[in-house]
N, C-alpha and C. Protein backbone atom coordinates (compact mmCIF):
# COMPACT_ATOMS: atom_id res chain seq x y z
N UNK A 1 -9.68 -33.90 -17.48
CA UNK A 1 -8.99 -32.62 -17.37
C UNK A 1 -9.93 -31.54 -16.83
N UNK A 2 -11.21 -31.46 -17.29
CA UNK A 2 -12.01 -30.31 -16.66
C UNK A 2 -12.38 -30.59 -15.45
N UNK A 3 -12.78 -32.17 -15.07
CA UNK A 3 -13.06 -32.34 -13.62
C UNK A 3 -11.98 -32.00 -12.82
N UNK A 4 -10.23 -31.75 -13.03
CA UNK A 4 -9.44 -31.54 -12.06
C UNK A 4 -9.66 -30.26 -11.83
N UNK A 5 -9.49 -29.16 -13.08
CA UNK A 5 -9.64 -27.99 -13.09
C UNK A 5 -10.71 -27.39 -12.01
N UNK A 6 -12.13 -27.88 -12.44
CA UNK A 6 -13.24 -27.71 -11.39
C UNK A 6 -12.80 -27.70 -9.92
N UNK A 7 -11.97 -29.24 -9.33
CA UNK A 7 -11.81 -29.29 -8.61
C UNK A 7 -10.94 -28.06 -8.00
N UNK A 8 -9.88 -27.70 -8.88
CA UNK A 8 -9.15 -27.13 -8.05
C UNK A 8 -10.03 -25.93 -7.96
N UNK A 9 -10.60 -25.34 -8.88
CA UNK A 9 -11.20 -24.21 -8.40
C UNK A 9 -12.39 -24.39 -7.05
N UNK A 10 -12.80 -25.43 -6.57
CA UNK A 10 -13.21 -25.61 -5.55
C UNK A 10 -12.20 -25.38 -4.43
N UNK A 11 -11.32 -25.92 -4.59
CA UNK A 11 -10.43 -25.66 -3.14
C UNK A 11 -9.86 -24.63 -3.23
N UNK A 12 -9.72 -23.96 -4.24
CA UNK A 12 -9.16 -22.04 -4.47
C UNK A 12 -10.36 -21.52 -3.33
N UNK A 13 -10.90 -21.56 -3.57
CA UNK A 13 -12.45 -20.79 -3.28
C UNK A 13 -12.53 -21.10 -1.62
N UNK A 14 -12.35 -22.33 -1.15
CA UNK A 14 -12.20 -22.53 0.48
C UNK A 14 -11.47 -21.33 1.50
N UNK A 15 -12.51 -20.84 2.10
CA UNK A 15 -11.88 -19.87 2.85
C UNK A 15 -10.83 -20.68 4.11
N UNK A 16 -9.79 -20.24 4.07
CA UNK A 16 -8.80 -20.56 4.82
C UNK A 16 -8.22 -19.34 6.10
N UNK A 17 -8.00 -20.00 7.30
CA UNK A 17 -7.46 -18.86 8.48
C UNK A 17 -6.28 -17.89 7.70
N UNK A 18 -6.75 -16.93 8.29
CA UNK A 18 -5.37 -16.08 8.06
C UNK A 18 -4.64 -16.31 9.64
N UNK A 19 -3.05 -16.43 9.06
CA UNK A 19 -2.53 -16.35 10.14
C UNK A 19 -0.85 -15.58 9.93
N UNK A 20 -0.95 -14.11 10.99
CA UNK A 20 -0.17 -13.42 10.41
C UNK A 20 1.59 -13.93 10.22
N UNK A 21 1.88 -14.65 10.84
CA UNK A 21 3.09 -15.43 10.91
C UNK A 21 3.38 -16.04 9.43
N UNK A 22 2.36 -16.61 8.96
CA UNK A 22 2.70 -17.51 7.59
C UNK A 22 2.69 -16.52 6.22
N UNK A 23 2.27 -15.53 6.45
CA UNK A 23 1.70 -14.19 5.06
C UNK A 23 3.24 -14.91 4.18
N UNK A 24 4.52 -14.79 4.17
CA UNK A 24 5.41 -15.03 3.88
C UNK A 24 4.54 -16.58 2.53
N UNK A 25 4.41 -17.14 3.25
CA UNK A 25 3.96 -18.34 2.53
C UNK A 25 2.39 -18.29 1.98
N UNK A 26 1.62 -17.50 2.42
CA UNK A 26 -0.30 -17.64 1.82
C UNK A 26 -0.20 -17.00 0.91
N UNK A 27 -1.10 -17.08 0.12
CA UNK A 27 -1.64 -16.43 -1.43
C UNK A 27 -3.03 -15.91 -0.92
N UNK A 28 -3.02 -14.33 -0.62
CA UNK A 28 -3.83 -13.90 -0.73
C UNK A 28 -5.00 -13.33 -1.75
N UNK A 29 -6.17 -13.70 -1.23
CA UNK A 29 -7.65 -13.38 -2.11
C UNK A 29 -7.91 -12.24 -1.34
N UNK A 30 -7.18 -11.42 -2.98
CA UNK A 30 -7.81 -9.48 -2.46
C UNK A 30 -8.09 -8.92 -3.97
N UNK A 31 -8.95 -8.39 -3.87
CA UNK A 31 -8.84 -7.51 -5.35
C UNK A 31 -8.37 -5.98 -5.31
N UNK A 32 -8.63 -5.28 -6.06
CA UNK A 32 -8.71 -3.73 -6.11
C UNK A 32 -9.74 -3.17 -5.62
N UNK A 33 -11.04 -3.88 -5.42
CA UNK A 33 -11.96 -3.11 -4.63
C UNK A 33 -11.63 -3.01 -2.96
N UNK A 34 -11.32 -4.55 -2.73
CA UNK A 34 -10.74 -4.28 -0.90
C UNK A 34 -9.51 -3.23 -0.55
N UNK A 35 -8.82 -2.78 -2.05
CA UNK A 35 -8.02 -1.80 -1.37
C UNK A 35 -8.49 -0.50 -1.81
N UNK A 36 -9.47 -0.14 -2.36
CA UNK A 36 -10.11 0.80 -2.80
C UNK A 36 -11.10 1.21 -1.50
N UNK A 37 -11.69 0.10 -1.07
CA UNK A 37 -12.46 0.24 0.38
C UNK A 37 -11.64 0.65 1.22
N UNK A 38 -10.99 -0.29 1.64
CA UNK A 38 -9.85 0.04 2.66
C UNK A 38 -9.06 1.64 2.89
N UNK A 39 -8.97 2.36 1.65
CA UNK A 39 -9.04 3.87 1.95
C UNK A 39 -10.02 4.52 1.71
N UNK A 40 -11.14 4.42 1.11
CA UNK A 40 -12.24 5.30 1.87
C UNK A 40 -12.73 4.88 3.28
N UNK A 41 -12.74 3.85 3.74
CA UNK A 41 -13.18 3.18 4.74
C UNK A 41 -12.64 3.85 5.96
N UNK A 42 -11.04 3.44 5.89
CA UNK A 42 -10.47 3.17 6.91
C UNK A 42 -9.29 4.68 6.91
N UNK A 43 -8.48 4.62 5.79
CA UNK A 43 -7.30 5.76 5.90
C UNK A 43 -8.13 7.08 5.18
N UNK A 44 -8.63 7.26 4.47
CA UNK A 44 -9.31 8.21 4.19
C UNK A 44 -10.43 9.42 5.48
N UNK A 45 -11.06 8.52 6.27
CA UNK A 45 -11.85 8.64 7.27
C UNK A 45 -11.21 9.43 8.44
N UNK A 46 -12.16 10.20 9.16
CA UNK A 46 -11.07 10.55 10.66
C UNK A 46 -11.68 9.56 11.26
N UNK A 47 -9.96 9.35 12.09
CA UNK A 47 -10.58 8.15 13.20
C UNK A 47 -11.28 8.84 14.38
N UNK A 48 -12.12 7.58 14.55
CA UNK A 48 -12.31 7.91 15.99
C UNK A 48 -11.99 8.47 17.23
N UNK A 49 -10.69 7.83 17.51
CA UNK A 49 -9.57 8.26 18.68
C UNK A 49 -8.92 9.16 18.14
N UNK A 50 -8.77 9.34 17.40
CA UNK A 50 -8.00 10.82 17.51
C UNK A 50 -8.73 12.21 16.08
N UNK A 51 -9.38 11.78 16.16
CA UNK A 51 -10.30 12.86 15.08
C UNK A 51 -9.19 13.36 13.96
N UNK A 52 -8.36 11.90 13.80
CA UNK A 52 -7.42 13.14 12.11
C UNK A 52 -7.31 11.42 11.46
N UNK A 53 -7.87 11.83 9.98
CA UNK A 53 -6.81 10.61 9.05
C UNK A 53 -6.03 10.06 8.92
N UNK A 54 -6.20 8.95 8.83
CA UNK A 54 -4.46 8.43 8.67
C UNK A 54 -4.29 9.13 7.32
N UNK A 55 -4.53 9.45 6.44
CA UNK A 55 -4.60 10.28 4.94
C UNK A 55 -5.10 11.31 4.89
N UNK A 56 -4.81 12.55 5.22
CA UNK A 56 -5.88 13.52 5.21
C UNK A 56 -5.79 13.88 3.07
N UNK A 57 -5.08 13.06 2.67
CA UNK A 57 -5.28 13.69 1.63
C UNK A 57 -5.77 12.37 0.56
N UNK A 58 -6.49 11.63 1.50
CA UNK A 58 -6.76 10.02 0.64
C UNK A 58 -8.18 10.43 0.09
N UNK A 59 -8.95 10.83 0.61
CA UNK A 59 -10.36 11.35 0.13
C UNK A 59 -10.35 12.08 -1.31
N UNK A 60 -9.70 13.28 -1.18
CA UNK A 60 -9.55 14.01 -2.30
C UNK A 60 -8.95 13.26 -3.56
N UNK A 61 -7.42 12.69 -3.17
CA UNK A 61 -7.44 11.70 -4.29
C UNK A 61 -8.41 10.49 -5.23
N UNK A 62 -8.75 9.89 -4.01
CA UNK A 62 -10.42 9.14 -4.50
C UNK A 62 -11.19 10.05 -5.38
N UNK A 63 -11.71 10.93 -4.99
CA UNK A 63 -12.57 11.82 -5.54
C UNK A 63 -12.18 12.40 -6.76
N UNK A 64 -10.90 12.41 -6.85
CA UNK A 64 -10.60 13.19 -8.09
C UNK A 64 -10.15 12.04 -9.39
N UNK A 65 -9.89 10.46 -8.65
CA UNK A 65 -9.63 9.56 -9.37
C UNK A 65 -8.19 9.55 -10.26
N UNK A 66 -7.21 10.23 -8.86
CA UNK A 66 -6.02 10.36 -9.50
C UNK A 66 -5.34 8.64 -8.77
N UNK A 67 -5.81 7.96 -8.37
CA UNK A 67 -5.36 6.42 -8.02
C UNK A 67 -5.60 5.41 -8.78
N UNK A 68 -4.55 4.62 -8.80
CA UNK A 68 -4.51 3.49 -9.55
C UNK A 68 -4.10 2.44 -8.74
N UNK A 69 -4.99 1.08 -8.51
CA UNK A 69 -4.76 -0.09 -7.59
C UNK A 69 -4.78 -1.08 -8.54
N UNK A 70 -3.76 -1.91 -8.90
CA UNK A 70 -3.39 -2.88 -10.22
C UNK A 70 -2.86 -4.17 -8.80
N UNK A 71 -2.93 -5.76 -9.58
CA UNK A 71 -2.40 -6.78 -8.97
C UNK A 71 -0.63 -6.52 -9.16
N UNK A 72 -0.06 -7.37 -8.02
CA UNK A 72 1.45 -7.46 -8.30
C UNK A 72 1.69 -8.39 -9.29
N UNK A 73 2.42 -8.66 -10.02
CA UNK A 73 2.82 -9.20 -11.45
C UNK A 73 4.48 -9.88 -10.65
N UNK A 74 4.81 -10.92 -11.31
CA UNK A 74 6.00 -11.75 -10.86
C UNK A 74 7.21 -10.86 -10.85
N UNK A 75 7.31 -10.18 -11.67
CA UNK A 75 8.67 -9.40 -11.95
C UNK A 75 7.53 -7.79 -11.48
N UNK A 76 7.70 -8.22 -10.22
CA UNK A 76 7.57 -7.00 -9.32
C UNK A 76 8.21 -5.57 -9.54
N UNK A 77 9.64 -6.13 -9.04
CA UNK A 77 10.68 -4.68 -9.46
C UNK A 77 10.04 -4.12 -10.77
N UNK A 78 10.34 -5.05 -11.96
CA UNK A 78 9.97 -4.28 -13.34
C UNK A 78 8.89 -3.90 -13.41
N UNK A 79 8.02 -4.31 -12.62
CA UNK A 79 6.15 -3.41 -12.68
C UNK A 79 6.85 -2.21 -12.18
N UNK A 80 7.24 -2.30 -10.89
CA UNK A 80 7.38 -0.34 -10.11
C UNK A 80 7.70 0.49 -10.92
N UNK A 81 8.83 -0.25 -11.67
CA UNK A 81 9.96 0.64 -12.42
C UNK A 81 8.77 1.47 -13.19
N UNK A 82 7.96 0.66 -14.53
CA UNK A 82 7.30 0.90 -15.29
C UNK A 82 5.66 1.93 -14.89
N UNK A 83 5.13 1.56 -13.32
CA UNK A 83 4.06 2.55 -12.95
C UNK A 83 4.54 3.37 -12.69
N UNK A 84 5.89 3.78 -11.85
CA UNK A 84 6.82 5.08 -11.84
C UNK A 84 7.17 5.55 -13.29
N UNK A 85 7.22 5.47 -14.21
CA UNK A 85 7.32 6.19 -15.64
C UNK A 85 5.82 6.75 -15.86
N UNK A 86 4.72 6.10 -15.42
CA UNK A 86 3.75 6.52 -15.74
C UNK A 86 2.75 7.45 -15.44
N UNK A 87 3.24 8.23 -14.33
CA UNK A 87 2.84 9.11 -13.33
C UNK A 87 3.01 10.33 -14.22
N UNK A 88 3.41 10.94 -15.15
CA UNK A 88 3.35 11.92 -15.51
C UNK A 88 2.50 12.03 -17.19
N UNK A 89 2.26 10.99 -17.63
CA UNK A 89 1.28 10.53 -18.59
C UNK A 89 0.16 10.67 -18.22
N UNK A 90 -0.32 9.63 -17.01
CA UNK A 90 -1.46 9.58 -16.54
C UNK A 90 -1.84 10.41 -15.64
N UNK A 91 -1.10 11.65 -15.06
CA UNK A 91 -1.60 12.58 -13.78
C UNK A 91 -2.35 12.18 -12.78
N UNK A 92 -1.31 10.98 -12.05
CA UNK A 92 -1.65 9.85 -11.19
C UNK A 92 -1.11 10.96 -9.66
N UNK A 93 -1.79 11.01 -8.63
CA UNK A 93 -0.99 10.82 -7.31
C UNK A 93 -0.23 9.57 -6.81
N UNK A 94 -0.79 8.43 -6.93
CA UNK A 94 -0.66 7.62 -6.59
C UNK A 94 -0.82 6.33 -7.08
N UNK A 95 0.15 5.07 -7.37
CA UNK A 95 -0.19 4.15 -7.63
C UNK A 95 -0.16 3.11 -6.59
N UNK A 96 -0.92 2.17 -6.35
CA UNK A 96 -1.19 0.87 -5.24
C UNK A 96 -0.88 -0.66 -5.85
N UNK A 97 0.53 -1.16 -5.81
CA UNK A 97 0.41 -2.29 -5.99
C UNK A 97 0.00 -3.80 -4.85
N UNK A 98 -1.23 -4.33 -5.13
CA UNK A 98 -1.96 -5.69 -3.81
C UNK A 98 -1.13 -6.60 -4.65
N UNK A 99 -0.30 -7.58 -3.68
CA UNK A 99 0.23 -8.48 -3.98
C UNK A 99 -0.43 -9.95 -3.63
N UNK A 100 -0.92 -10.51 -4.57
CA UNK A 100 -1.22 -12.16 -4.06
C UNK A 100 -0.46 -13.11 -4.24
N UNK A 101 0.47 -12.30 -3.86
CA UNK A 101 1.37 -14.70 -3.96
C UNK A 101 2.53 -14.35 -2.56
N UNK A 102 3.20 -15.45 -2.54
CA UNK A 102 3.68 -14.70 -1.08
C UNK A 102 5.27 -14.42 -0.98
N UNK A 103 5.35 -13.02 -0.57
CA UNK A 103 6.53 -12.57 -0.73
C UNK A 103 7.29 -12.14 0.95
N UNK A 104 7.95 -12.20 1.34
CA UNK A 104 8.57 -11.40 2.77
C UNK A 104 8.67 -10.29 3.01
N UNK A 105 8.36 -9.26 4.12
CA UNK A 105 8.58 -8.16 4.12
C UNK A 105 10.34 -8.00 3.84
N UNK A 106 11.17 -9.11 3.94
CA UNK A 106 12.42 -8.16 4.00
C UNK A 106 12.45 -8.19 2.17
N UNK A 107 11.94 -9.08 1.33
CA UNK A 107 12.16 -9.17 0.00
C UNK A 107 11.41 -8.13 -0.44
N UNK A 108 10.63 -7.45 -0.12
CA UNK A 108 9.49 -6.87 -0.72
C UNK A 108 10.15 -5.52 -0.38
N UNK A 109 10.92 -5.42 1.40
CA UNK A 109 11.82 -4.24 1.43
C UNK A 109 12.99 -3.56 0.13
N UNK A 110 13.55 -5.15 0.47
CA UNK A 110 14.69 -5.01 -0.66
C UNK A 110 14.59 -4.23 -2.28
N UNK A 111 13.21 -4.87 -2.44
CA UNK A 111 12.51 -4.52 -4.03
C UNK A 111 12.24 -3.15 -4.16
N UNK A 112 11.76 -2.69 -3.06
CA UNK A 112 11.50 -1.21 -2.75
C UNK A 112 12.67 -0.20 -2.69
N UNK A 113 13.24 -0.69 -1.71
CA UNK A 113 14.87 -0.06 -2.10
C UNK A 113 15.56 0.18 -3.56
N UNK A 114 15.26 -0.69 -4.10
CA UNK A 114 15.93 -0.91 -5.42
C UNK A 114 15.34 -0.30 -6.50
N UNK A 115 14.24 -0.42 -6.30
CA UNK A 115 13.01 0.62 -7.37
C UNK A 115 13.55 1.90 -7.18
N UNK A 116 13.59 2.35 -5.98
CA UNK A 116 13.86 4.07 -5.41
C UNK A 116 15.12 4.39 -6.22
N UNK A 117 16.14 3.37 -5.99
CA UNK A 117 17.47 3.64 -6.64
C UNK A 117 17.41 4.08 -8.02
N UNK A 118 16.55 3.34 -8.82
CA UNK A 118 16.20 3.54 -10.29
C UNK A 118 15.27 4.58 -10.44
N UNK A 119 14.61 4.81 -9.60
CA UNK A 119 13.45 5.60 -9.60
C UNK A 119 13.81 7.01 -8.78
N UNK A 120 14.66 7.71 -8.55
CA UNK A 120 14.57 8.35 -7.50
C UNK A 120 14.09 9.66 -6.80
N UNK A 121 13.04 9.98 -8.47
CA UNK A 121 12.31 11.17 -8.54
C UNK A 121 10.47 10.41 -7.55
N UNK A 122 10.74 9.03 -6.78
CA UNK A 122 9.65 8.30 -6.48
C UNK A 122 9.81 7.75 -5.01
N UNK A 123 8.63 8.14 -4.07
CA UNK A 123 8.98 7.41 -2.92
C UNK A 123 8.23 6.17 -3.31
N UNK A 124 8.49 5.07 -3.53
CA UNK A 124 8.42 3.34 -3.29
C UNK A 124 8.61 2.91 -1.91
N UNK A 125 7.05 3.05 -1.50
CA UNK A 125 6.51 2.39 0.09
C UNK A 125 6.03 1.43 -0.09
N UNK A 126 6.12 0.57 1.22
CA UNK A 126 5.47 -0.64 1.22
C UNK A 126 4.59 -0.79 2.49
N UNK A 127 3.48 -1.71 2.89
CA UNK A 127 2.80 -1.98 3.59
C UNK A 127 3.07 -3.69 3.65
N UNK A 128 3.43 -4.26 4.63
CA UNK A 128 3.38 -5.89 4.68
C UNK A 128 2.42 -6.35 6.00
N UNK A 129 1.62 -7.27 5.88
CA UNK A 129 1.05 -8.08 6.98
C UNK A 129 1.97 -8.37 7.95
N UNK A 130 3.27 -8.25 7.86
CA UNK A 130 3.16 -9.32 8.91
C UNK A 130 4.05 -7.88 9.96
N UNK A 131 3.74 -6.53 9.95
CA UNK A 131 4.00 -5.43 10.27
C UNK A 131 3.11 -4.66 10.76
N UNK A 132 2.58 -4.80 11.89
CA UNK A 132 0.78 -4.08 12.20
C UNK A 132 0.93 -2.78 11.60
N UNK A 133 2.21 -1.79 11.88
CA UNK A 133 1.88 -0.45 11.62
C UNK A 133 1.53 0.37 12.63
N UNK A 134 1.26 -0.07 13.87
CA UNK A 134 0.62 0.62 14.81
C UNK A 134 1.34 2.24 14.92
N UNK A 135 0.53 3.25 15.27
CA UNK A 135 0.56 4.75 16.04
C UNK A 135 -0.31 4.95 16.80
N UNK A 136 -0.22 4.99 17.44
CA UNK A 136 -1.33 5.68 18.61
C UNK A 136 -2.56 4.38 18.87
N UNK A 137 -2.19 3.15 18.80
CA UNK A 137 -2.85 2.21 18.89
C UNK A 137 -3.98 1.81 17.32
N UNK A 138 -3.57 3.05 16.28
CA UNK A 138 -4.36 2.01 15.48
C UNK A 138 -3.63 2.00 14.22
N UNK A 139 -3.96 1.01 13.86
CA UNK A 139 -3.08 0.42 12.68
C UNK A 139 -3.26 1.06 11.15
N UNK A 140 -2.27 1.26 10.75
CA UNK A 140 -1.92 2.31 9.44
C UNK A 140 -1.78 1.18 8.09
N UNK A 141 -2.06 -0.42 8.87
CA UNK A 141 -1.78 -0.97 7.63
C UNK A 141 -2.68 -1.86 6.81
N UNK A 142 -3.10 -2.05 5.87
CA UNK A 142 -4.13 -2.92 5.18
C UNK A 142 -4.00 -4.53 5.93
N UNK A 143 -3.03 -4.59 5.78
CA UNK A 143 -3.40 -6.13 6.39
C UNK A 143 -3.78 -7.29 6.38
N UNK A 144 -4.63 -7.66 4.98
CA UNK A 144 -4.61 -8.44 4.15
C UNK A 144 -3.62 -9.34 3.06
N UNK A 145 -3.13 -8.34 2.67
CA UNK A 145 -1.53 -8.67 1.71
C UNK A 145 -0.84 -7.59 1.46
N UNK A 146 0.46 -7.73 1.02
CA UNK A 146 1.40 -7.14 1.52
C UNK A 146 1.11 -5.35 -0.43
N UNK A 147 1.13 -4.27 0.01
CA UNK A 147 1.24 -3.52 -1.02
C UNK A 147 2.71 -2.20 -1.09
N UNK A 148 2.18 -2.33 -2.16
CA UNK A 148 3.74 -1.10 -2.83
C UNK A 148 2.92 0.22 -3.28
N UNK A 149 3.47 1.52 -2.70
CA UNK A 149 2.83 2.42 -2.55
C UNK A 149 4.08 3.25 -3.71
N UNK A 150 3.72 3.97 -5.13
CA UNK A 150 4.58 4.94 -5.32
C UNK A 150 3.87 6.18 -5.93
N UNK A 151 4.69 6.87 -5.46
CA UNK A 151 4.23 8.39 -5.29
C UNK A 151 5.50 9.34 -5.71
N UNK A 152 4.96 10.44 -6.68
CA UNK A 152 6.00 11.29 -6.72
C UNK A 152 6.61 11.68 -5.61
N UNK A 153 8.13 11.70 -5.26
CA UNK A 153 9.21 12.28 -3.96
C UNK A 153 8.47 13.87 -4.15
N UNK A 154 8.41 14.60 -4.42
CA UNK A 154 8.53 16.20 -4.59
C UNK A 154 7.09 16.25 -3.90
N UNK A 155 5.81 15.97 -4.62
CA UNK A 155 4.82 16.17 -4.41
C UNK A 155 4.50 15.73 -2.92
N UNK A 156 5.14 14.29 -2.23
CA UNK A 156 4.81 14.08 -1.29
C UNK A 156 5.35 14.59 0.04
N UNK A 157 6.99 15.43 -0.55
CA UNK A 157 7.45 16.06 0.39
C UNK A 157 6.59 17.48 0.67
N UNK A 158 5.86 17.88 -0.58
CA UNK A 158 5.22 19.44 -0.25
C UNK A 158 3.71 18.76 0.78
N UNK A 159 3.17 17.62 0.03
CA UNK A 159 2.33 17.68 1.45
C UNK A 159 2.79 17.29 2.93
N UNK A 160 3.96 16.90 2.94
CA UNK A 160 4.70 16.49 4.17
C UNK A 160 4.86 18.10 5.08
N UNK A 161 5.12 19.04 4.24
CA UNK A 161 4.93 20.62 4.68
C UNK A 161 3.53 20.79 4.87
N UNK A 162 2.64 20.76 4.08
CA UNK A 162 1.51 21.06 4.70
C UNK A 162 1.00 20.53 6.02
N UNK A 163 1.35 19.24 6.24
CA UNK A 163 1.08 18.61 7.47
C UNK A 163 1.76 19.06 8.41
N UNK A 164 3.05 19.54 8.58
CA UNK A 164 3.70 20.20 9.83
C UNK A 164 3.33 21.36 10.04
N UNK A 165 2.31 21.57 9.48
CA UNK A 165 1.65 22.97 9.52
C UNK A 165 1.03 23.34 10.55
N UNK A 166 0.10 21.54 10.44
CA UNK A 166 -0.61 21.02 11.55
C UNK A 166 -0.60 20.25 12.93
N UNK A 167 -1.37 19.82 13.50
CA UNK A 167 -0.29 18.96 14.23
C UNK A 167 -1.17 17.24 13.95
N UNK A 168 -0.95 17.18 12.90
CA UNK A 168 -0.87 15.91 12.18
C UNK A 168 0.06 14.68 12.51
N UNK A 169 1.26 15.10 12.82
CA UNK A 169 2.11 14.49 13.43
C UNK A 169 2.13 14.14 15.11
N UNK A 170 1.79 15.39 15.31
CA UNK A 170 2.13 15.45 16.52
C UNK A 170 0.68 13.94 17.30
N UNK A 171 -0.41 14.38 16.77
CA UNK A 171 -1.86 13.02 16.73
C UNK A 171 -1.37 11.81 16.86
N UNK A 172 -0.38 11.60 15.81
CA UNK A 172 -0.39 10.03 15.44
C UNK A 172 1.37 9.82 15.98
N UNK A 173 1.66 10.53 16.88
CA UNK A 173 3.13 10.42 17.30
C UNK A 173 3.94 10.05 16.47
N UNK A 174 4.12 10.32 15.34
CA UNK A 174 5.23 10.24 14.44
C UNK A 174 6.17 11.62 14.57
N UNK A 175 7.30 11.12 14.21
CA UNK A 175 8.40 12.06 13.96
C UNK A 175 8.45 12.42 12.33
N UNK A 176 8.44 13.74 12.03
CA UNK A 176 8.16 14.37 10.90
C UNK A 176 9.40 13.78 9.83
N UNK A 177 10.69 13.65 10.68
CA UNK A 177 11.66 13.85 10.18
C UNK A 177 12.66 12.57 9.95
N UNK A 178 11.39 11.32 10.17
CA UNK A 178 11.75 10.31 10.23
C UNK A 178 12.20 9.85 8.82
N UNK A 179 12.98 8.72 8.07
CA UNK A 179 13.48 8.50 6.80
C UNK A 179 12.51 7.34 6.33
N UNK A 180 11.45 8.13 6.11
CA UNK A 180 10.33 6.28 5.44
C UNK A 180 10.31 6.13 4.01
N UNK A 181 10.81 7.35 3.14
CA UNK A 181 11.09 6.77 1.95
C UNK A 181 12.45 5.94 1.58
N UNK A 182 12.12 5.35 0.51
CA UNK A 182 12.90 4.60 -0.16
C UNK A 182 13.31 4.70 -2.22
């Protein structure tokens, strides 16, 4: 019994291709630090090409340690439901659910939809692999495995004003007025 165990944890451990077509089917190896990197790194940062954040407000959150990045749990929906109750306990901006087992962007859509319905004081976003994300040629999305983004609706519509302030939008060619919550 322990030699199988061993074993399998040997072939867990084998790094395997990513290939974005199959995400649907791979079990991704990510923790909370690769998505903790991944916005100071990458969305937190001004880019290069266009000197503005994909987050101009991802830094400050870091810094102030109002984020929370937890694994996805099987009964997905019932996690959202439950980190959306918790946003006003914990004086969270933001919670990040990394998913490792493999789900579809349209299921993971669906779940999101359905959270919002129950939730609807909450925008419930998602990020999936197999969705580059692209604006302006660079990609807005983690990319590794697929995550659930929720955020108070109110709070994220007042920074949605602060940004048309700027031309934040106008950088990353998005339409202000586009419907991305759920």
């Amino acid at each position: 019994m322990v030699r199988s165990i061993k074993l399998a944890n040997k072939r867990r451990n084998r790094a395997r291709p990513f290939v974005l077509q199959d995400m649907a089917n791979e079990v991704a190896d990510v923790g909370s630090k690769d998505v903790y990197d991944w916005i100071g790194k990458i969305v937190a940062k001004k880019n290069a090409k266009t000197g503005k954040a994909i987050c101009p407000f991802a830094k400050r959150t870091l810094q102030e340690k109002k984020i929370q990045v937890v694994p996805g749990k099987s009964g997905l929906l019932d996690q959202i439901n439950h980190c959306a109750g918790l946003f006003g306990i914990l004086n969270l901006d933001i919670v990040i659910i990394y998913i490792n087992y493999p789900i579809t962007e349209r299921k993971l859509s669906k779940i999101c939809e359905k959270s919002h319905q129950s939730n609807p004081d909450y925008a419930i976003l998602y990020d999936h692999p197999d969705n580059a994300g692209l604006h302006q040629g660079v990609s807005f999305s983690f990319g590794k495995c697929p995550l659930v983004f929720i955020q108070n609706l109110k709070k994220l519509k007042t920074a949605q004003q602060q940004l048309r302030k700027t031309d934040w939008y106008k950088t990353w060619d998005i339409e202000p007025d586009d419907a991305m919550f759920y």
